[in-house]
Every structure is written in C-alpha cells, then in structure tokens.
PDB file of N, CA and C in Angstrom:
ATOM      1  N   UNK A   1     -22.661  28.398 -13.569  1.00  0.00           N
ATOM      2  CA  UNK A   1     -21.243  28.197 -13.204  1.00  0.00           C
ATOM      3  C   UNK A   1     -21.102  27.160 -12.081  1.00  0.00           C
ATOM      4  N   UNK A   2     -22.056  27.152 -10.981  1.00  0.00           N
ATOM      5  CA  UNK A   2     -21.720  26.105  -9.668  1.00  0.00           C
ATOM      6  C   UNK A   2     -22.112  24.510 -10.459  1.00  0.00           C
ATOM      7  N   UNK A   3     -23.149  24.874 -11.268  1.00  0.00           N
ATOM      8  CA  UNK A   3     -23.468  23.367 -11.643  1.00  0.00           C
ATOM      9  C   UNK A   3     -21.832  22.786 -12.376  1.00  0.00           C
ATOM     10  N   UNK A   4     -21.352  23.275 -13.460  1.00  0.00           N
ATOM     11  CA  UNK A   4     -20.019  23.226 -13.998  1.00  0.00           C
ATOM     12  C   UNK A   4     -19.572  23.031 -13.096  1.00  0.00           C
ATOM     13  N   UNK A   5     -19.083  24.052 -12.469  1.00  0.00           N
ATOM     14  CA  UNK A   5     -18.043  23.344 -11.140  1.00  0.00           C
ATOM     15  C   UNK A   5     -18.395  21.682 -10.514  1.00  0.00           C
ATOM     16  N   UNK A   6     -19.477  21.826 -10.170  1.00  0.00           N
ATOM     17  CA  UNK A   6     -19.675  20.337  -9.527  1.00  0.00           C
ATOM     18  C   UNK A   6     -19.480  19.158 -10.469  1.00  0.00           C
ATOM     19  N   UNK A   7     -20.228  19.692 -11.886  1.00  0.00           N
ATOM     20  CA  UNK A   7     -19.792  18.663 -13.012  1.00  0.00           C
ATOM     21  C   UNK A   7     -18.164  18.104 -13.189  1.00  0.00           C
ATOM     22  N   UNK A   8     -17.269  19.342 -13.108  1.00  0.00           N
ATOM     23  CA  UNK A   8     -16.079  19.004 -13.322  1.00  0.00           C
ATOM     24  C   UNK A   8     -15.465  18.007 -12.240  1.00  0.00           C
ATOM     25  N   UNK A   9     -15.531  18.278 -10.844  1.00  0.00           N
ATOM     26  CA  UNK A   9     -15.181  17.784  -9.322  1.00  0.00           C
ATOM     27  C   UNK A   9     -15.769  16.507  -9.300  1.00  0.00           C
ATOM     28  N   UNK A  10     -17.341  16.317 -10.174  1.00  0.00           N
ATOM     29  CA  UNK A  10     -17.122  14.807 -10.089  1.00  0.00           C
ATOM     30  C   UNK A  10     -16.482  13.692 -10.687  1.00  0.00           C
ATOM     31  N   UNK A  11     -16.409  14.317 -12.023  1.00  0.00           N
ATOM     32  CA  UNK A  11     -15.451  13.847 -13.174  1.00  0.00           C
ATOM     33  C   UNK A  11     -14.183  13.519 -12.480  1.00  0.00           C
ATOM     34  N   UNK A  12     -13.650  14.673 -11.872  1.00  0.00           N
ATOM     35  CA  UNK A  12     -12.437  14.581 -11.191  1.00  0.00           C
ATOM     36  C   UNK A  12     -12.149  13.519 -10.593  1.00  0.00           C
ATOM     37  N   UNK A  13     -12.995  13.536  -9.341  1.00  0.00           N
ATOM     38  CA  UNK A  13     -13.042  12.366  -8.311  1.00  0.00           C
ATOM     39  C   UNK A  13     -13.275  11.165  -8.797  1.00  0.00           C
ATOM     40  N   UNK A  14     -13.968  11.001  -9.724  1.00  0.00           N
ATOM     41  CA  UNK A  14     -14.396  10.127 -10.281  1.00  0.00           C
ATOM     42  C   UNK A  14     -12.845   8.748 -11.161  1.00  0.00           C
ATOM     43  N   UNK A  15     -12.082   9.875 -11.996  1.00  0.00           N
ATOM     44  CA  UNK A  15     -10.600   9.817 -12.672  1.00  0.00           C
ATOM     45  C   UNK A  15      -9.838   9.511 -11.402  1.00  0.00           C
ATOM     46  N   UNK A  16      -9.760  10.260 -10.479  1.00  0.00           N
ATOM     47  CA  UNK A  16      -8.767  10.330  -9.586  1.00  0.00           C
ATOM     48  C   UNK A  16      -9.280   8.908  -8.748  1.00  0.00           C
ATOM     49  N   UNK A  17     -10.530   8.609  -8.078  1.00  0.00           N
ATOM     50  CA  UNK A  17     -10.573   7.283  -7.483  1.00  0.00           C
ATOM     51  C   UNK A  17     -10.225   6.388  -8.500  1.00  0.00           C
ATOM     52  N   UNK A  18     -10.533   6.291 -10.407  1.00  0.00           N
ATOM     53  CA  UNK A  18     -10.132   5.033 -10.558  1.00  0.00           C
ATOM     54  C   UNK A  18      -8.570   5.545 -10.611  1.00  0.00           C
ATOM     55  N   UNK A  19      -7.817   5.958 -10.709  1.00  0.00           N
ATOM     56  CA  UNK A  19      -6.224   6.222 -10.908  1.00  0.00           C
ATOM     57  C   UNK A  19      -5.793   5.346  -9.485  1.00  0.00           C
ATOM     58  N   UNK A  20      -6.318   5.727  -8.383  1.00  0.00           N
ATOM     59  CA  UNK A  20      -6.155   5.223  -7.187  1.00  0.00           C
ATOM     60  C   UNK A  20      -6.209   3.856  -7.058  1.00  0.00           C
ATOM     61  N   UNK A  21      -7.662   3.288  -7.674  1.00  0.00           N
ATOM     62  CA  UNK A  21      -7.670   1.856  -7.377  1.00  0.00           C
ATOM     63  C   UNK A  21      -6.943   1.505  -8.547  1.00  0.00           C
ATOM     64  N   UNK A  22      -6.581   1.726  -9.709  1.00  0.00           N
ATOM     65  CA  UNK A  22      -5.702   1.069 -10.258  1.00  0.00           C
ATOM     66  C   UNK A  22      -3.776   1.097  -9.840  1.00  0.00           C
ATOM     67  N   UNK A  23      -3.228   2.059  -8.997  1.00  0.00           N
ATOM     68  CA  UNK A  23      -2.421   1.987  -8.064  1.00  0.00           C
ATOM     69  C   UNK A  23      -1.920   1.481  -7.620  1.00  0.00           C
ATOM     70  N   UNK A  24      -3.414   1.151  -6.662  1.00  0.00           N
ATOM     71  CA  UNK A  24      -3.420   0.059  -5.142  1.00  0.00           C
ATOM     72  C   UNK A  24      -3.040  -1.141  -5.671  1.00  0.00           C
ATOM     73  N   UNK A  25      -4.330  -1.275  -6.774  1.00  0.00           N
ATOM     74  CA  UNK A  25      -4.296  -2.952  -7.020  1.00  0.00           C
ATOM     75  C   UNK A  25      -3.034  -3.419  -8.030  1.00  0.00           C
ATOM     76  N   UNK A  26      -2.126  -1.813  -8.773  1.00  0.00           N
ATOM     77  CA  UNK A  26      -0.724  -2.442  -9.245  1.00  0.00           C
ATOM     78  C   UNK A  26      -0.156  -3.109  -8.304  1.00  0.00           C
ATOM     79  N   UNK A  27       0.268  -2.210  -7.519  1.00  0.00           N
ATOM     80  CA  UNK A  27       0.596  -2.527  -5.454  1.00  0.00           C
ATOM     81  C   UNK A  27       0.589  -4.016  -5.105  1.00  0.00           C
ATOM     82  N   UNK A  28      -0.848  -3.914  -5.167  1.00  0.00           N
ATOM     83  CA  UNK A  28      -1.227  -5.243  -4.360  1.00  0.00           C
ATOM     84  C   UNK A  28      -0.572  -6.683  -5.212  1.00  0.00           C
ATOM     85  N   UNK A  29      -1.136  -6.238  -6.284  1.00  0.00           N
ATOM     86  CA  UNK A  29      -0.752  -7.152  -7.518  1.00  0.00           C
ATOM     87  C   UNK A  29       1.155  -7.727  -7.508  1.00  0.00           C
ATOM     88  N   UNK A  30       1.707  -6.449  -7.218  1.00  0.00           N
ATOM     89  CA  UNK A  30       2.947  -7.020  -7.377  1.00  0.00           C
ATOM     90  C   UNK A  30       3.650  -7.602  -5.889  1.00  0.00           C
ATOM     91  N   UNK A  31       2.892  -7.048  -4.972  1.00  0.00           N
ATOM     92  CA  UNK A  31       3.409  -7.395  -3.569  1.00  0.00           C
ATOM     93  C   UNK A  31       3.002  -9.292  -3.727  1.00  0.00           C
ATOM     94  N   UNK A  32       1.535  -9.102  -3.661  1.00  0.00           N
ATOM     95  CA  UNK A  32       1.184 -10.912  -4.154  1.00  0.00           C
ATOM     96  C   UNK A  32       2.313 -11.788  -4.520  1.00  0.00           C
ATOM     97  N   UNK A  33       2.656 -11.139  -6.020  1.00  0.00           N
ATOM     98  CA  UNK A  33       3.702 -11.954  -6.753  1.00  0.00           C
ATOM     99  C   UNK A  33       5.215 -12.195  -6.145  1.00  0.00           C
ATOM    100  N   UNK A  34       5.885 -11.251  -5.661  1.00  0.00           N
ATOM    101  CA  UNK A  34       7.183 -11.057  -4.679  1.00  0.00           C
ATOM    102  C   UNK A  34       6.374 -11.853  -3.403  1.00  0.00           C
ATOM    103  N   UNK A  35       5.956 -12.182  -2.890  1.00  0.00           N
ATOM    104  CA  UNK A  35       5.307 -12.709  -1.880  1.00  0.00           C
ATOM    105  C   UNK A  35       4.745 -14.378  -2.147  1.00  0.00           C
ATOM    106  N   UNK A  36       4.199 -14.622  -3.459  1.00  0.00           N
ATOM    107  CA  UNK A  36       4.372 -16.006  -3.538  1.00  0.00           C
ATOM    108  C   UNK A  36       5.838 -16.362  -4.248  1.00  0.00           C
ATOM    109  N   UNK A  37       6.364 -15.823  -4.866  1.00  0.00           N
ATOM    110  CA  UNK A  37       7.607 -16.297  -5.293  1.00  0.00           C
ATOM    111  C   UNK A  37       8.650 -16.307  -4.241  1.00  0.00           C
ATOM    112  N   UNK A  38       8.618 -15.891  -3.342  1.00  0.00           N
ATOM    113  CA  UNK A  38       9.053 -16.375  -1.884  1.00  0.00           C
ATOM    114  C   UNK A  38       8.633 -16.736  -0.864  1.00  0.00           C
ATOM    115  N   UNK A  39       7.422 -17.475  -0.628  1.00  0.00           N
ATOM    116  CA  UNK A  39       7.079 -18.368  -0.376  1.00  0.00           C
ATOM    117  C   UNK A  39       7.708 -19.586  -0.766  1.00  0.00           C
ATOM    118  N   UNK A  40       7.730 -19.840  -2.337  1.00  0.00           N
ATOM    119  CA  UNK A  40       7.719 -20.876  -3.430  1.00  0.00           C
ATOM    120  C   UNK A  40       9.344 -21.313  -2.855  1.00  0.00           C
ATOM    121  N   UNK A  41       9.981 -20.283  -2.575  1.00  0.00           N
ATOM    122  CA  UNK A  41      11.663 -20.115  -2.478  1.00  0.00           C
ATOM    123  C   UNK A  41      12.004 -20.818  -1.218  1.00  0.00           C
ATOM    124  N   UNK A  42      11.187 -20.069  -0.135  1.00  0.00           N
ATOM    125  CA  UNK A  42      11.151 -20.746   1.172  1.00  0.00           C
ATOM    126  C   UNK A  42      10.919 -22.071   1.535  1.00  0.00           C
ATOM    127  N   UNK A  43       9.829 -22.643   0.731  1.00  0.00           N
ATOM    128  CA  UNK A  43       9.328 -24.188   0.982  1.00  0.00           C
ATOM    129  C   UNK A  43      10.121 -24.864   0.294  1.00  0.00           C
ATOM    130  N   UNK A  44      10.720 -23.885  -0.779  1.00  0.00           N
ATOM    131  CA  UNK A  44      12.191 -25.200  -1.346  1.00  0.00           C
ATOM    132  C   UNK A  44      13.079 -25.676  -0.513  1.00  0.00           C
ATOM    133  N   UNK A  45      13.387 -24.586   0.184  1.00  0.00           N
ATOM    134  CA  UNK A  45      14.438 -24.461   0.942  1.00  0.00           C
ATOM    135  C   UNK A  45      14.270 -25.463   2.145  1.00  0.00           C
ATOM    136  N   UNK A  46      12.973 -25.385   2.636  1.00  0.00           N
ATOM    137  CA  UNK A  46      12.416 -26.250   3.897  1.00  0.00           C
ATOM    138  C   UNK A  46      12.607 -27.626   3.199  1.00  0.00           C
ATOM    139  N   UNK A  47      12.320 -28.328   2.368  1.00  0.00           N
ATOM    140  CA  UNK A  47      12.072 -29.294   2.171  1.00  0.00           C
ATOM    141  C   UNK A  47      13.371 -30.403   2.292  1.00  0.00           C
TER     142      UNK A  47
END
C-alpha cells in the first residue's frame, strides 16, 4: 500500500508540475505578446 501511495503522489506531482509550467509559460507567453504589441504602439507614437 505505501509503495502505491508514493507511486500515485509522484504521478501527481509529476501532472501537477507540468499543468503548472504549462500555466506559467501561457502567462508568460501572453504577457510577452501584450508587452511587445505595446511597445510596437509606443515607438509609433514616439516617432
């Protein structure tokens, strides 16, 4: 039974960190994009 248990908890952790980094890096991914597309907006504007 403890081995099972540990089997399952790593599986777990395992699902749950990639759920996480796929998350973050939606996150990151879309902050990037809103972030160069105003940039892009800003230097128009400067010019």
């Amino acid at each position: 039974m403890i081995i099972d248990q540990k089997t399952t908890t790593a599986i777990f952790d395992q699902k749950t960190t990639t759920a996480i980094f796929s998350v973050a890096y939606g996150i990151l991914r879309r902050l990037n994009i809103c972030y160069r597309t105003f940039s892009l907006k800003h230097n128009e504007e400067n010019k």
